[in-house]
Protein backbone atom coordinates (compact mmCIF):
# COMPACT_ATOMS: atom_id res chain seq x y z
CA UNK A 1 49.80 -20.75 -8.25
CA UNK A 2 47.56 -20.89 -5.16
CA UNK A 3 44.91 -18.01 -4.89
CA UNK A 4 43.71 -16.91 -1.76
CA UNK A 5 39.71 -17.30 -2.31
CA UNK A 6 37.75 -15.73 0.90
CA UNK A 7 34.94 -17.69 1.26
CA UNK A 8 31.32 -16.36 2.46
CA UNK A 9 29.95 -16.25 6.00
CA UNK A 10 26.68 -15.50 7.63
CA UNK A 11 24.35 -13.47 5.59
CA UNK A 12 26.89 -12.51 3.19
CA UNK A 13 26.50 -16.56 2.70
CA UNK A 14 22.98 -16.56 2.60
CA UNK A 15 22.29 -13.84 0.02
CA UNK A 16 25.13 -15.10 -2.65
CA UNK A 17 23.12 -18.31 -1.93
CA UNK A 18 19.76 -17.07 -2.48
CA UNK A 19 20.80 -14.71 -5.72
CA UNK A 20 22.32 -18.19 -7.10
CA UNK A 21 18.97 -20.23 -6.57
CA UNK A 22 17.14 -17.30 -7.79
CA UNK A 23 19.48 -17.47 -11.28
CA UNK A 24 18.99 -20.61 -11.75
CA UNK A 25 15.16 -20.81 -11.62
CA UNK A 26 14.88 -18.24 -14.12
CA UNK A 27 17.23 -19.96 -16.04
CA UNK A 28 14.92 -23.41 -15.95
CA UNK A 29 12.08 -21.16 -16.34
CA UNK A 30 13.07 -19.23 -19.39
CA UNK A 31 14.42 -23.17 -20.86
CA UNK A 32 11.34 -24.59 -20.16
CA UNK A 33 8.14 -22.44 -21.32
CA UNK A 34 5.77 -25.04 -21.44
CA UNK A 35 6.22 -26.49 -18.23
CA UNK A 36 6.44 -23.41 -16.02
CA UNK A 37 3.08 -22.43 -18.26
CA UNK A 38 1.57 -25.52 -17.70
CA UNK A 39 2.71 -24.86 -13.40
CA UNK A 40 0.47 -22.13 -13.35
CA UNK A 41 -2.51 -23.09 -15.46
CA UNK A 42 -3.34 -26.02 -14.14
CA UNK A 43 -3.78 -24.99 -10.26
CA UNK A 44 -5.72 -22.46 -11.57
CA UNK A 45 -7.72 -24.29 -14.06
CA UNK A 46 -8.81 -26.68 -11.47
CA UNK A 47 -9.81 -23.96 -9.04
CA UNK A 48 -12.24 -22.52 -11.57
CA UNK A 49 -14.09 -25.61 -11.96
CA UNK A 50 -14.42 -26.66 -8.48
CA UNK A 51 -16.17 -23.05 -7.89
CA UNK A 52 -17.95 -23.63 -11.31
CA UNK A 53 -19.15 -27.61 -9.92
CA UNK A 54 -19.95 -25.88 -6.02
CA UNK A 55 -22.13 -23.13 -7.63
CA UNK A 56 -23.67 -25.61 -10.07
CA UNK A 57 -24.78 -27.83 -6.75
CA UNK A 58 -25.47 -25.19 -4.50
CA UNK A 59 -28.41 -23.74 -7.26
CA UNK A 60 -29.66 -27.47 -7.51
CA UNK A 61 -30.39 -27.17 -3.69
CA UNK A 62 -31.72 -23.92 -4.04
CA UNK A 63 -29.43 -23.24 -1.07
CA UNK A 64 -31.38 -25.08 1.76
CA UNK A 65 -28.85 -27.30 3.58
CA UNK A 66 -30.87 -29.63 5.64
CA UNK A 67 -30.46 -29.61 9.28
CA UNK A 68 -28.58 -32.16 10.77
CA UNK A 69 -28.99 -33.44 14.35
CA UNK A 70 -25.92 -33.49 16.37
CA UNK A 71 -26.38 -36.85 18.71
CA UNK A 72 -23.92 -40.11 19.75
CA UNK A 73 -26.79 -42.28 19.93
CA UNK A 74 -25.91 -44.42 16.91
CA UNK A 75 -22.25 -45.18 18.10
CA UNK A 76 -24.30 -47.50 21.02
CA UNK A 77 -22.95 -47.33 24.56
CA UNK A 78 -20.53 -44.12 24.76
CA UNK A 79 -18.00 -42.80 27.28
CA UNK A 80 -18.36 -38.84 27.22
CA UNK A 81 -14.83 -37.39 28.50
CA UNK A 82 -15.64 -34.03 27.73
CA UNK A 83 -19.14 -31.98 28.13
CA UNK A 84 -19.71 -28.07 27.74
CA UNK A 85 -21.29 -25.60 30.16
CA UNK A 86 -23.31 -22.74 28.37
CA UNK A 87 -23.19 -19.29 29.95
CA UNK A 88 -26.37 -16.76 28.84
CA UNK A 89 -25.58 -13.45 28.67
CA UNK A 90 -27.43 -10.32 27.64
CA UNK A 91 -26.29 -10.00 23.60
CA UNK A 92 -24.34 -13.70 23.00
CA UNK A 93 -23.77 -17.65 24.27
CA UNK A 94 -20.65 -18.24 25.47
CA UNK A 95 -19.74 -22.31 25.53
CA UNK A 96 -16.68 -23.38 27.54
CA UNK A 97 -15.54 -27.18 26.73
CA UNK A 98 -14.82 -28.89 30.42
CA UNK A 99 -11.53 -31.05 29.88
CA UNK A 100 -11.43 -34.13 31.54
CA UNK A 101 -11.03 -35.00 35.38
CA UNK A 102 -7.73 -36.20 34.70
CA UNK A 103 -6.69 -32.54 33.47
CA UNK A 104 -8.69 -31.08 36.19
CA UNK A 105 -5.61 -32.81 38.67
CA UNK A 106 -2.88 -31.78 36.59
CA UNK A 107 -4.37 -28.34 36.75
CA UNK A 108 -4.65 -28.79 40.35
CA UNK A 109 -1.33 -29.97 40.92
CA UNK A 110 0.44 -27.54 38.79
CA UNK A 111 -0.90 -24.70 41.26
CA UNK A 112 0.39 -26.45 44.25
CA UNK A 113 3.83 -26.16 42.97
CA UNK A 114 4.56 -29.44 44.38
């Protein structure tokens, strides 16, 4: 005896999919205590002692990061591609990053429409 069995489409699809995955998780959750326990301890064991290490350092420091000096001079002889212009105004800096020349052309080029 054949039985005609209409098959899912389209969302109707998706959701009988999605209630089915979301069965059988719970399922493997509720059959496996330890491990789903064990899922969500950890990450958040871990978390605590990284803050717990980071405040530990930061109050050895006192909280005085030493400056560091921004400069290429120890990489020798140095090709700069790029190179910022600063703009002053009345309340902030404003820093615009030049790309370089070879994008200036393309730039160029794209607004002749060539």
């Amino acid at each position: 005896m054949v039985h005609d069995v209409q098959k899912s489409v389209g969302a109707a699809l998706f959701r009988q999919q999605f209630k089915a995955m979301l069965f059988k998780r719970i399922l493997f959750t509720l059959r496996n205590k330890a491990l789903t326990l064990s899922q969500v301890l950890m990450p958040l064991f871990f978390t605590i002692l990284v803050v717990v290490i980071s405040k530990v350092l930061a109050s050895e420091t006192d909280g005085i990061d030493p400056l560091m000096p921004l400069s290429i001079d120890g990489f020798g002889k140095t090709k700069v591609t790029n190179s910022a212009i600063y703009l002053q105004t009345s309340k902030r800096t404003m820093s615009y990053v030049l790309p370089p020349l070879a994008c200036h052309i393309c730039i160029i080029l794209s607004h002749l429409h060539l």
